[in-house]
N, C-alpha and C. Protein backbone atom coordinates (compact mmCIF):
# COMPACT_ATOMS: atom_id res chain seq x y z
N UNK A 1 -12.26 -3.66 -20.51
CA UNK A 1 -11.31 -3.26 -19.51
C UNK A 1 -10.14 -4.23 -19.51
N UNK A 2 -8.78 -3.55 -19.03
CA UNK A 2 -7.60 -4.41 -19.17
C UNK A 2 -7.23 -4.13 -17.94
N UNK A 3 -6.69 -5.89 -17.07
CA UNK A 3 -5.93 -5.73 -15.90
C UNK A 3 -4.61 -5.83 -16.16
N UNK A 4 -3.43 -5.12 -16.26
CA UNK A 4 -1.93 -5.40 -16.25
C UNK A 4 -1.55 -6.09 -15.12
N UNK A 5 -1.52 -7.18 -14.69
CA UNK A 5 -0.54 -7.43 -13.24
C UNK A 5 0.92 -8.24 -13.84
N UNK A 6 1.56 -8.01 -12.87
CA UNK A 6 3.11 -7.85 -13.18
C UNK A 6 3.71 -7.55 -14.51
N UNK A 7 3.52 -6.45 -14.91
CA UNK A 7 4.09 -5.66 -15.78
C UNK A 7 4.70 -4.39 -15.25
N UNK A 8 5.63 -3.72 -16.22
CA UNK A 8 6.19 -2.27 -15.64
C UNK A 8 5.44 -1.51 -16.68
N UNK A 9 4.74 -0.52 -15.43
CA UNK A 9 4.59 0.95 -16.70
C UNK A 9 5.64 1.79 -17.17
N UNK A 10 5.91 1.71 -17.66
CA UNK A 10 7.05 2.58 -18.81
C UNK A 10 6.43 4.35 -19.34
N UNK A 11 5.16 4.60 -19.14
CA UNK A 11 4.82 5.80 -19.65
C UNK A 11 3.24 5.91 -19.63
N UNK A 12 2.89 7.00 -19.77
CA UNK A 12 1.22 7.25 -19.89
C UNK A 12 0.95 8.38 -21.12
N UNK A 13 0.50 7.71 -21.83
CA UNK A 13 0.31 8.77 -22.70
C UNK A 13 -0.51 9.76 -22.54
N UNK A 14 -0.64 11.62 -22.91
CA UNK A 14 -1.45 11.87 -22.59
C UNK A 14 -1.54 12.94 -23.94
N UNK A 15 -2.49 13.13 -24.05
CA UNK A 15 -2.87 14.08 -25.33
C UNK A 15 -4.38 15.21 -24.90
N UNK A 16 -3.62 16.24 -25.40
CA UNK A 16 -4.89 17.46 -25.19
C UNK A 16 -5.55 17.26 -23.67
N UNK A 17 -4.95 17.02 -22.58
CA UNK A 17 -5.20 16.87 -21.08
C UNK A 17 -6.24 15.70 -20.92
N UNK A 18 -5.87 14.75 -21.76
CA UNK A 18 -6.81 13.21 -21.83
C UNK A 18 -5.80 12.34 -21.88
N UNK A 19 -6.06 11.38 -20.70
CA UNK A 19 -5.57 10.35 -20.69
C UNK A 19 -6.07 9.69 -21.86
N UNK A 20 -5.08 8.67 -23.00
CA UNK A 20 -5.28 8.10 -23.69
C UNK A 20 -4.63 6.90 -23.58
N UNK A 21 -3.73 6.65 -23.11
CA UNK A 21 -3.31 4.66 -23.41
C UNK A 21 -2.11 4.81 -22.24
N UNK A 22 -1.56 3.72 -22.00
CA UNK A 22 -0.34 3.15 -20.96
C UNK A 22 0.26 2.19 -21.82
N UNK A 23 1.92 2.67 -21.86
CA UNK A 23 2.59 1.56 -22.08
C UNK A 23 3.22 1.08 -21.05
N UNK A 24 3.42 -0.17 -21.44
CA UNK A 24 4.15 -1.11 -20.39
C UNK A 24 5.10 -1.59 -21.25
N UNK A 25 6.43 -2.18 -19.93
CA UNK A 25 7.32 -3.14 -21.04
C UNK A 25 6.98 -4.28 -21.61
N UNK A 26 5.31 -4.69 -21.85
CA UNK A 26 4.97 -6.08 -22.66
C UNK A 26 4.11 -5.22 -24.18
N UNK A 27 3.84 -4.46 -23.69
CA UNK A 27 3.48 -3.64 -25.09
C UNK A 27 2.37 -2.50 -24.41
N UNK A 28 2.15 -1.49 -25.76
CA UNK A 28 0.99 -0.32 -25.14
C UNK A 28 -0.17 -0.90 -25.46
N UNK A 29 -0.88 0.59 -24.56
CA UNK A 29 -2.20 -0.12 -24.41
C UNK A 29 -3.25 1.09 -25.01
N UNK A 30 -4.43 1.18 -25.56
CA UNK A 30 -5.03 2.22 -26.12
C UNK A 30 -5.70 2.17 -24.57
N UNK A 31 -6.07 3.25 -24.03
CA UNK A 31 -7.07 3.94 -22.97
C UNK A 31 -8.50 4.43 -23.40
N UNK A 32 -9.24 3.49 -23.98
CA UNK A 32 -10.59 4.15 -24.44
C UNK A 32 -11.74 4.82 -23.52
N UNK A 33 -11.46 4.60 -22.39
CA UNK A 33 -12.25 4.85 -21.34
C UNK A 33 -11.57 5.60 -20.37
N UNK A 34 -11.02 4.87 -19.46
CA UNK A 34 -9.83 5.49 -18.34
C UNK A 34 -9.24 4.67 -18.35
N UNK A 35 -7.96 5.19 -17.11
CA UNK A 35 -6.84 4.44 -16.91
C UNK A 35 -6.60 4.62 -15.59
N UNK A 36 -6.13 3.69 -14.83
CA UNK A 36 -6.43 3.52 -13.34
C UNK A 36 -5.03 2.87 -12.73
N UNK A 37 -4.06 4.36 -11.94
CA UNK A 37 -3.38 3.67 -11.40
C UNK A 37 -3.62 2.88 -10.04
N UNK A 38 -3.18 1.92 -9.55
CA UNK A 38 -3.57 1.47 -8.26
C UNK A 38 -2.32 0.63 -7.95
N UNK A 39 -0.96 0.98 -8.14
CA UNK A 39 0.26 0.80 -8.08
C UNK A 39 1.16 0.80 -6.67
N UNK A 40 0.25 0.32 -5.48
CA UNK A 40 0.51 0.38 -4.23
C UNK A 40 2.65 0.38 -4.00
N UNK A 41 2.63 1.76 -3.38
CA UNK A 41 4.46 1.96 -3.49
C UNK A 41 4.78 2.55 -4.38
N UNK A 42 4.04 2.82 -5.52
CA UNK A 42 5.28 3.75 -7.02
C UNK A 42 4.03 4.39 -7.42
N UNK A 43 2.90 4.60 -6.47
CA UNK A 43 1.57 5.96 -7.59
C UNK A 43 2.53 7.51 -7.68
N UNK A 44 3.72 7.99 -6.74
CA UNK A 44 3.77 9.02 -7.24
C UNK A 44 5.01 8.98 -8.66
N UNK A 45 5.43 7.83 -8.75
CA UNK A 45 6.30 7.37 -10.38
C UNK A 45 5.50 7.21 -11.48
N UNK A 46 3.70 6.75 -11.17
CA UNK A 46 2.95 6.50 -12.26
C UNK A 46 2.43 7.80 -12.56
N UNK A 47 2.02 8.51 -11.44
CA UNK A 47 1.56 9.92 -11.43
C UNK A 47 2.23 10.59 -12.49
N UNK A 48 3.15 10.79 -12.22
CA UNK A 48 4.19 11.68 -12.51
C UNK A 48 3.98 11.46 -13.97
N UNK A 49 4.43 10.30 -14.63
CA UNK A 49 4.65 10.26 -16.49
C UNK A 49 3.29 10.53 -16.69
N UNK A 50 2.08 10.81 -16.05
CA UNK A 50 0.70 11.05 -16.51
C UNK A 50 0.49 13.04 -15.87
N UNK A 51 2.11 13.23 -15.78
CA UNK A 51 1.60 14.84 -15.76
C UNK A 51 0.54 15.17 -14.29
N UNK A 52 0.84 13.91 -13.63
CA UNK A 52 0.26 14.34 -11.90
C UNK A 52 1.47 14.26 -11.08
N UNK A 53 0.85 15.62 -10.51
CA UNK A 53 1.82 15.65 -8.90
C UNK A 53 0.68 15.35 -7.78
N UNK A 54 1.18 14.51 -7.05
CA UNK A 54 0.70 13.99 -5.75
C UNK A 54 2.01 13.87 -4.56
N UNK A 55 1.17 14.72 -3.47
CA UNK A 55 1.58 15.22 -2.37
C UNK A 55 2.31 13.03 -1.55
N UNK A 56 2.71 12.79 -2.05
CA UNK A 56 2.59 11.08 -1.53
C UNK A 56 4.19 10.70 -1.69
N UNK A 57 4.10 10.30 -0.22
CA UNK A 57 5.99 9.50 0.32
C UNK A 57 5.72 8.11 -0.05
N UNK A 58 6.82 7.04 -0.30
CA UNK A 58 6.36 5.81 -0.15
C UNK A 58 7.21 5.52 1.11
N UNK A 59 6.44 4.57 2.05
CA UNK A 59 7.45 4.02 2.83
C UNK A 59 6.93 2.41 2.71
N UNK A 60 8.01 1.68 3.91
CA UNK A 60 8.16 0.82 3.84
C UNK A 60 6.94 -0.40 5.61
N UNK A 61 6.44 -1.12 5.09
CA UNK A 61 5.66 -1.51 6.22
C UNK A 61 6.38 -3.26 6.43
N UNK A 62 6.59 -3.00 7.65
CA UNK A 62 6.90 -4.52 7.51
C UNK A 62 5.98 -5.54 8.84
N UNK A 63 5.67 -7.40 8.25
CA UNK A 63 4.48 -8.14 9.30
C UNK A 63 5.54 -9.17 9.08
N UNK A 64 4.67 -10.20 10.00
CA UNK A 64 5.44 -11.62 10.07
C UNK A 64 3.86 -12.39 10.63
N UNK A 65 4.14 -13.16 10.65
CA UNK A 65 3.17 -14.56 10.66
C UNK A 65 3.59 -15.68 11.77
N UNK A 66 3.48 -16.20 12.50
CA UNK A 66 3.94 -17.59 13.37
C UNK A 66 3.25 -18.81 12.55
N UNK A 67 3.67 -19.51 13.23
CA UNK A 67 3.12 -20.62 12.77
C UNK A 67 1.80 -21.00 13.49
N UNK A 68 1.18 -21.93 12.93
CA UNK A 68 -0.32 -21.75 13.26
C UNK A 68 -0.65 -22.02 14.47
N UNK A 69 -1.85 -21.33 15.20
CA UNK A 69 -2.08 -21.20 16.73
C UNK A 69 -3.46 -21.68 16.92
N UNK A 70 -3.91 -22.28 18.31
CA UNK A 70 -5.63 -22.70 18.50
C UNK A 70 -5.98 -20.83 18.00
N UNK A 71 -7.17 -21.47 17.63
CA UNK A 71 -8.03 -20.19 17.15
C UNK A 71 -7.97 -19.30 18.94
N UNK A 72 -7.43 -17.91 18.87
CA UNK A 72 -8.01 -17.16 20.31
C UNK A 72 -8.22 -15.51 19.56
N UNK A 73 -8.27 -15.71 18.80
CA UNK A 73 -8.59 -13.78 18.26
C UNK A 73 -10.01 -13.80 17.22
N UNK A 74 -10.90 -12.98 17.37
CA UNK A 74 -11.69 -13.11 16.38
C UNK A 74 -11.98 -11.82 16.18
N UNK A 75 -10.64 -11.00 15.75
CA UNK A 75 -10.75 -9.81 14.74
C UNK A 75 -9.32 -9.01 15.30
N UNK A 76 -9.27 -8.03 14.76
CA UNK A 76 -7.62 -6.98 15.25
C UNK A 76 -7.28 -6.86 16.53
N UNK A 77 -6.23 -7.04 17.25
CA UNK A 77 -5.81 -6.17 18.44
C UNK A 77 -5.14 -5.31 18.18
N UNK A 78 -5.17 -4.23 18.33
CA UNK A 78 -4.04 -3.48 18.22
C UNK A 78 -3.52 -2.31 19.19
N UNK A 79 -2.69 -1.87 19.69
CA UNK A 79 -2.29 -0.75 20.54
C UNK A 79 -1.61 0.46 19.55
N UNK A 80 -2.40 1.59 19.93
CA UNK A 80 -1.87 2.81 19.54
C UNK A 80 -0.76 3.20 20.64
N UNK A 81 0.15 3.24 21.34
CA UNK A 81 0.88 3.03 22.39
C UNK A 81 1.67 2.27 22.30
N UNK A 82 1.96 0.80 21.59
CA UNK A 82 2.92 0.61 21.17
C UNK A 82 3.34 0.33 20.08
N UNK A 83 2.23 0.70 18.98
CA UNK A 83 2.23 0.57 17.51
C UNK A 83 2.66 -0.76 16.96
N UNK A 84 1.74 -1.58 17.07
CA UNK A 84 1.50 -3.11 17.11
C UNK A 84 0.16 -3.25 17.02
N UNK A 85 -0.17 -4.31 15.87
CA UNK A 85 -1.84 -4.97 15.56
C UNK A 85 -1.48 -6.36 15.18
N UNK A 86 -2.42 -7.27 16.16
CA UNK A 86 -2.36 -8.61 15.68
C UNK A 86 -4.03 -8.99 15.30
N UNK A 87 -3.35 -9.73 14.41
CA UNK A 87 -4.99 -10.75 13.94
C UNK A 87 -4.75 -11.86 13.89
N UNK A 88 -5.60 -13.00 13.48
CA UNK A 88 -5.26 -14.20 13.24
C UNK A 88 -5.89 -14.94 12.02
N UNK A 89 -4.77 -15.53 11.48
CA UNK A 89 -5.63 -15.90 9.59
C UNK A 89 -6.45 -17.52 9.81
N UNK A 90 -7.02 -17.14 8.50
CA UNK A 90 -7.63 -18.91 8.33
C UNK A 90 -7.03 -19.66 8.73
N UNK A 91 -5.97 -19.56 9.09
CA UNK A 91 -5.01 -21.00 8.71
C UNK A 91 -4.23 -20.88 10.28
N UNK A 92 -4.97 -19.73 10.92
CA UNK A 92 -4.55 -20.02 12.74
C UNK A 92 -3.25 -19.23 12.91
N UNK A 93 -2.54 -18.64 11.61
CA UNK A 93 -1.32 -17.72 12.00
C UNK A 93 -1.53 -16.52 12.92
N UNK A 94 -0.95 -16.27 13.62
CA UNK A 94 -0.81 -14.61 14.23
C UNK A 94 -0.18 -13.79 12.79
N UNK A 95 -1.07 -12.94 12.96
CA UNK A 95 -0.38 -11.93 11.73
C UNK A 95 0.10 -10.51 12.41
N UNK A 96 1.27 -10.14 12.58
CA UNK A 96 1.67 -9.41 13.11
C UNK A 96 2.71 -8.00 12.43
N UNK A 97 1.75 -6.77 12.53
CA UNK A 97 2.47 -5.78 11.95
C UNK A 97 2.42 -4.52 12.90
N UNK A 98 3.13 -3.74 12.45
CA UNK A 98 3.75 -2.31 13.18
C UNK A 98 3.46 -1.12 12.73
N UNK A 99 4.56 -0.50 12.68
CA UNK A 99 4.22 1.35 12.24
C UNK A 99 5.27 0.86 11.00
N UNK A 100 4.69 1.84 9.90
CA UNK A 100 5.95 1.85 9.13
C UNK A 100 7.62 2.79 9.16
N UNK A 101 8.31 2.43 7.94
CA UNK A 101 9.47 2.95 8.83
C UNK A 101 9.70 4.16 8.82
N UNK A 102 10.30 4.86 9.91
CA UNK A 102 9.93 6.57 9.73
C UNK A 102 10.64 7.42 8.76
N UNK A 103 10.66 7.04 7.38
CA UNK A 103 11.36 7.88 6.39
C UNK A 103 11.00 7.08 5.08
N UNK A 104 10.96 7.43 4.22
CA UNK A 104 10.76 7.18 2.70
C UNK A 104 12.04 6.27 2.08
N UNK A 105 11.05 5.27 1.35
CA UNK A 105 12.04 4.48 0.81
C UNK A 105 11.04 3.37 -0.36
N UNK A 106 11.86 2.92 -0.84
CA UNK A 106 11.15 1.79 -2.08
C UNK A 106 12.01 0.72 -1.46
N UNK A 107 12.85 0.57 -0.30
CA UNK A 107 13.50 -1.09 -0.26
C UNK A 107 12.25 -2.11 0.37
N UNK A 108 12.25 -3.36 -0.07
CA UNK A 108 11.27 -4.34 0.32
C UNK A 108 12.08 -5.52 1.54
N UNK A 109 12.91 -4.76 2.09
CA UNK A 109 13.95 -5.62 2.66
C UNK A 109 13.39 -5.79 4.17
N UNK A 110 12.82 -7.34 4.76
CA UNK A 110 12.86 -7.02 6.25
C UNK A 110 13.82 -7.41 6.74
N UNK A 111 13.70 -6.55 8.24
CA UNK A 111 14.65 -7.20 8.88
C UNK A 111 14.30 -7.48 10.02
N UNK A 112 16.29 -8.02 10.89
CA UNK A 112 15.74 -8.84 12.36
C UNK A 112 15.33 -8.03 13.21
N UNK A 113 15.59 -6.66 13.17
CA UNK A 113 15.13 -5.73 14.44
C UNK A 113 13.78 -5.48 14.43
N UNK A 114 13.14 -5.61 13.14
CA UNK A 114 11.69 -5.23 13.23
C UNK A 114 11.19 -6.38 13.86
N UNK A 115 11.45 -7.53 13.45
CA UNK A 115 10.87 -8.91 13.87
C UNK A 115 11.29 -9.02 16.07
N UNK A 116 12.02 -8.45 15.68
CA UNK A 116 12.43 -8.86 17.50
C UNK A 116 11.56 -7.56 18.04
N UNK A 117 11.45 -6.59 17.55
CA UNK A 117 10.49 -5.31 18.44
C UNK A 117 9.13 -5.95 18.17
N UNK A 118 8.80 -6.27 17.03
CA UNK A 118 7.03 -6.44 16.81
C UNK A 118 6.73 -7.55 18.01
N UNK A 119 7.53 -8.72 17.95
CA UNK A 119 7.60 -9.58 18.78
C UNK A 119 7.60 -9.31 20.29
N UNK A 120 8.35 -7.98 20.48
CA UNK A 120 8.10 -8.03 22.07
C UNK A 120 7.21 -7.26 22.51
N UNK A 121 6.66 -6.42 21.61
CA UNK A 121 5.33 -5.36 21.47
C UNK A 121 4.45 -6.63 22.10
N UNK A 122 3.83 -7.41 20.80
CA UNK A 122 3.07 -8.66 20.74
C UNK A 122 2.92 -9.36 21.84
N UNK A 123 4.14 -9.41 22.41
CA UNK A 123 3.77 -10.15 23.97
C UNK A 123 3.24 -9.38 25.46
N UNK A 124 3.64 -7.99 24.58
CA UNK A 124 3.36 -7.14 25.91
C UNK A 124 1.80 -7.45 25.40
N UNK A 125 0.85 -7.01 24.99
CA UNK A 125 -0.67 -7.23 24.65
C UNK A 125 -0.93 -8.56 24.73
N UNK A 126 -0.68 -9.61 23.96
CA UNK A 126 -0.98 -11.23 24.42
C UNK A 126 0.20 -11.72 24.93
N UNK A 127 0.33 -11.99 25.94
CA UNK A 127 1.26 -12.47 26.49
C UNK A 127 1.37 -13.89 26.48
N UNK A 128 0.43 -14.84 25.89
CA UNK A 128 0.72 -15.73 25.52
C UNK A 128 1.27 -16.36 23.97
N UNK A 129 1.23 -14.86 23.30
CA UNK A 129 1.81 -15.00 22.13
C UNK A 129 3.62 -15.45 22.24
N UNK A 130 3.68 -15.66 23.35
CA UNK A 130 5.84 -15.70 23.69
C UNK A 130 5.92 -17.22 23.23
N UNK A 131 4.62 -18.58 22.61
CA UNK A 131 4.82 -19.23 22.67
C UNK A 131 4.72 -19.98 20.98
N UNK A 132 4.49 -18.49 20.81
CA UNK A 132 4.43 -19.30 19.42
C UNK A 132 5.54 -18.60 18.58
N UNK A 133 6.33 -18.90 17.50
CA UNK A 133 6.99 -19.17 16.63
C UNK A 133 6.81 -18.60 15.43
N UNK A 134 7.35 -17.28 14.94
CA UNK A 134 7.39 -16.77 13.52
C UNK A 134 7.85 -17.71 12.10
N UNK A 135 7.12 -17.90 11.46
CA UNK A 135 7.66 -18.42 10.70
C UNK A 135 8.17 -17.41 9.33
N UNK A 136 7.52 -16.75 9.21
CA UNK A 136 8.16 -15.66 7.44
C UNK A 136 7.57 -14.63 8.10
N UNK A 137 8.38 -13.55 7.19
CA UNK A 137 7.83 -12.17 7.40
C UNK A 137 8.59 -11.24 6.39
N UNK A 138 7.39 -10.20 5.93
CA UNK A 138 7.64 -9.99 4.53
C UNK A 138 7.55 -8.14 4.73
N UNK A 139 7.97 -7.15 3.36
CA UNK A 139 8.17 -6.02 3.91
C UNK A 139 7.00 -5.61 2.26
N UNK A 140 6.62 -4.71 2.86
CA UNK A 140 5.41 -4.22 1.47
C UNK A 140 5.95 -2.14 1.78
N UNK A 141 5.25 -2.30 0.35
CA UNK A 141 5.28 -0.27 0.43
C UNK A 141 3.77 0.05 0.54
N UNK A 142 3.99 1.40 1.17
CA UNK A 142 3.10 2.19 1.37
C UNK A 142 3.39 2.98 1.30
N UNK A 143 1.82 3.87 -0.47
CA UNK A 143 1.90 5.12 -0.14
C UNK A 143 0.78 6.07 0.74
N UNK A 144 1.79 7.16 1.44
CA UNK A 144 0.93 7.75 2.32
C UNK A 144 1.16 9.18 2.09
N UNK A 145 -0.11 9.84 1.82
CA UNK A 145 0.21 11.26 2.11
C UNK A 145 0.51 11.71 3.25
N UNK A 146 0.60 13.33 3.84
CA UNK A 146 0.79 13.66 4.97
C UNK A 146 0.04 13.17 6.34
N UNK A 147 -1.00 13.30 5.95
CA UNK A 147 -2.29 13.03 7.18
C UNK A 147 -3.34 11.48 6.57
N UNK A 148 -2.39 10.73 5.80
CA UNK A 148 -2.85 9.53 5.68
C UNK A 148 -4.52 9.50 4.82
N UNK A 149 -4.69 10.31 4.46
CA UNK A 149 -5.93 10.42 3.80
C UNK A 149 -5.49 10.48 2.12
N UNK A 150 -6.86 10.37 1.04
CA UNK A 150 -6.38 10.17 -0.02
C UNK A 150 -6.25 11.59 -0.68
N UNK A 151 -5.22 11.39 -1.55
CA UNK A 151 -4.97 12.44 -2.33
C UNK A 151 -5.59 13.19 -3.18
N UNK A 152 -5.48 14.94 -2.84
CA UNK A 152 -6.31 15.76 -2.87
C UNK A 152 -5.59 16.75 -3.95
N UNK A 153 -4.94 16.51 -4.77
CA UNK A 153 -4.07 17.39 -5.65
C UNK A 153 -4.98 17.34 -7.12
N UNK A 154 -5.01 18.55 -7.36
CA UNK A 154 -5.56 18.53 -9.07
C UNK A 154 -5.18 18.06 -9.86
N UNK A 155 -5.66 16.96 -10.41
CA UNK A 155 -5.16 16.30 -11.55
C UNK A 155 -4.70 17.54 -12.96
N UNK A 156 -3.95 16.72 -13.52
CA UNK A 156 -3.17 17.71 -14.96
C UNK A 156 -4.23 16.59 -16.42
N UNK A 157 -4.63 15.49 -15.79
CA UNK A 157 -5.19 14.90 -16.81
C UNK A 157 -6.40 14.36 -16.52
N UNK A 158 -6.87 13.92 -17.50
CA UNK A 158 -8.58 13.63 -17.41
C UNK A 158 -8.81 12.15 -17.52
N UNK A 159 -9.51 11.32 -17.32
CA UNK A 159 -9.43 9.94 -17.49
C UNK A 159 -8.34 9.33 -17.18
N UNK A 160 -7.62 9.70 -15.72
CA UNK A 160 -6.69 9.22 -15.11
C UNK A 160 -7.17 9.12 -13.57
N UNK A 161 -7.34 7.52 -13.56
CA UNK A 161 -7.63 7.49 -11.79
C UNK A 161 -6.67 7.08 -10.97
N UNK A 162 -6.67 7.72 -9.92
CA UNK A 162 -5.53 7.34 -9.08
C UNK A 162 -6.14 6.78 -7.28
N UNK A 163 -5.76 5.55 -7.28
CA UNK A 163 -6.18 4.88 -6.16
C UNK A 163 -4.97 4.91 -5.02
N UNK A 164 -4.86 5.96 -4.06
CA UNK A 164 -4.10 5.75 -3.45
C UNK A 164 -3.43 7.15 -2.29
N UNK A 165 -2.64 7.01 -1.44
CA UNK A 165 -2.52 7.86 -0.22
C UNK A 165 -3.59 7.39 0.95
N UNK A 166 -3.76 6.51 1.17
CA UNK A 166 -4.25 6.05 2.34
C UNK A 166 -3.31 5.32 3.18
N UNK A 167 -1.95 5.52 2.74
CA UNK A 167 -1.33 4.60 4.52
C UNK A 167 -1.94 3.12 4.58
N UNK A 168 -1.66 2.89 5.73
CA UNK A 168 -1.99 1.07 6.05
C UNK A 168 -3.30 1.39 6.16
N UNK A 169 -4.05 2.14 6.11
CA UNK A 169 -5.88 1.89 6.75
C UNK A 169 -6.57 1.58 5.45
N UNK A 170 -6.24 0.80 4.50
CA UNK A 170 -6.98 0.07 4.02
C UNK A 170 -7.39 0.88 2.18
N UNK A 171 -7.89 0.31 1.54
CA UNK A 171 -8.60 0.50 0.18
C UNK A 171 -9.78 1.59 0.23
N UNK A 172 -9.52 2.94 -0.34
CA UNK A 172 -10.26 3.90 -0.89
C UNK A 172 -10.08 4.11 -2.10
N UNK A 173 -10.92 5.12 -2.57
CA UNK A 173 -10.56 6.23 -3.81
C UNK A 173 -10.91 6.80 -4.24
N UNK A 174 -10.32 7.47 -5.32
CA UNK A 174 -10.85 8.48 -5.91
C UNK A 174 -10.52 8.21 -6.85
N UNK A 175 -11.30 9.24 -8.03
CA UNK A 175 -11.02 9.46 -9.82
C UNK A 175 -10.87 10.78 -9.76
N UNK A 176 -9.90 11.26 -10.99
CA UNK A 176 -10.10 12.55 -11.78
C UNK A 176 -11.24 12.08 -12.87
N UNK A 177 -12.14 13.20 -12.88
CA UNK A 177 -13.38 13.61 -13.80
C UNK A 177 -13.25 15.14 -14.19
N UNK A 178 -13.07 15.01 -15.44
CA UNK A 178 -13.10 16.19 -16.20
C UNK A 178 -12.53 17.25 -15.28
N UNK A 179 -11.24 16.53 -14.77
CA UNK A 179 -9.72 17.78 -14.76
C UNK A 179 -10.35 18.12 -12.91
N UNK A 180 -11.43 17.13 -11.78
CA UNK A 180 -11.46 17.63 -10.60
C UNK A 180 -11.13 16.55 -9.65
N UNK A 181 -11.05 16.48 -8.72
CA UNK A 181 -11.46 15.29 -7.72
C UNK A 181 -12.55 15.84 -6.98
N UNK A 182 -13.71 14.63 -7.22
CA UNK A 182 -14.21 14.56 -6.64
C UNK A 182 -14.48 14.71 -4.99
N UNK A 183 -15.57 15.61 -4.10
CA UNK A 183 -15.71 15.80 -3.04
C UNK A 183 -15.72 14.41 -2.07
């Protein structure tokens, strides 16, 4: 098995409805087994040169971090009501994220308005969070199908897995096997 990390896929080869190899811009790759996108933000760009359509938007999610706090959380808060979840890392940060943004996009750009709303969300639920101090905050993609579940479209190729359409709720998946997805 081959892991590509930071490389671009450039193409998927496919022959007689079999996935056979991936090139990238460092060179191709033979696919003797499968090939597995898991390209969090661009599965419906990888899809696509592999002859899949998937029902999947990318948007944009953006968190921030404070600087480190006495330990007081020991697992998620979050409000559906004001679309805000805090946790707290090893290292004592508040980790603080939101809803993503309401329209499709590939920019990785945060900004100050998200940081000043998450922030006043955050205090409405801990209100002693007003005392601590963001230090970075970073913007990631997400792809999500309609209803946030994983993608349910018939594959066009065989030995092509595609990990992805789950939204922010975390790591699932699925494979195409001999041209189905699995129940």
């Amino acid at each position: 098995m081959s892991v590509h990390e930071g490389v671009a896929v450039t193409g998927i080869d496919v022959r007689d409805g079999r996935c056979v190899g991936v090139r990238t811009d460092v060179r191709p790759d033979r696919a003797p087994a499968t090939s597995c996108s898991a390209v969090a933000g661009h599965t419906s760009v990888v899809a696509g040169m592999a002859g899949v359509r998937v029902p999947i938007s990318t948007y944009a999610l953006q968190a921030f971090v404070t600087e480190p706090y006495r330990p007081v959380l020991r697992g998620l808060v979050s409000s559906m009501d004001l679309y805000v979840y805090v946790s707290q890392t090893a290292r004592g940060e508040l980790l603080v994220g939101a809803e993503v943004l309401p329209y499709p996009t590939y920019s990785t750009r945060s900004t100050f308005g998200f940081l000043c709303e998450a922030a006043k969300r955050t205090i409405q639920i801990l209100p002693f969070a007003r005392t601590a101090r963001a230090m970075r905050q970073w913007t990631g993609l997400c792809d999500m199908t309609p209803d946030s579940s994983r993608s349910s479209a018939p594959p066009r190729s065989e030995r092509f897995w595609l990990m992805a359409g789950m939204g922010t709720w975390g790591f699932k998946g699925r494979r195409s096997s001999a041209g189905r997805w699995p129940s």
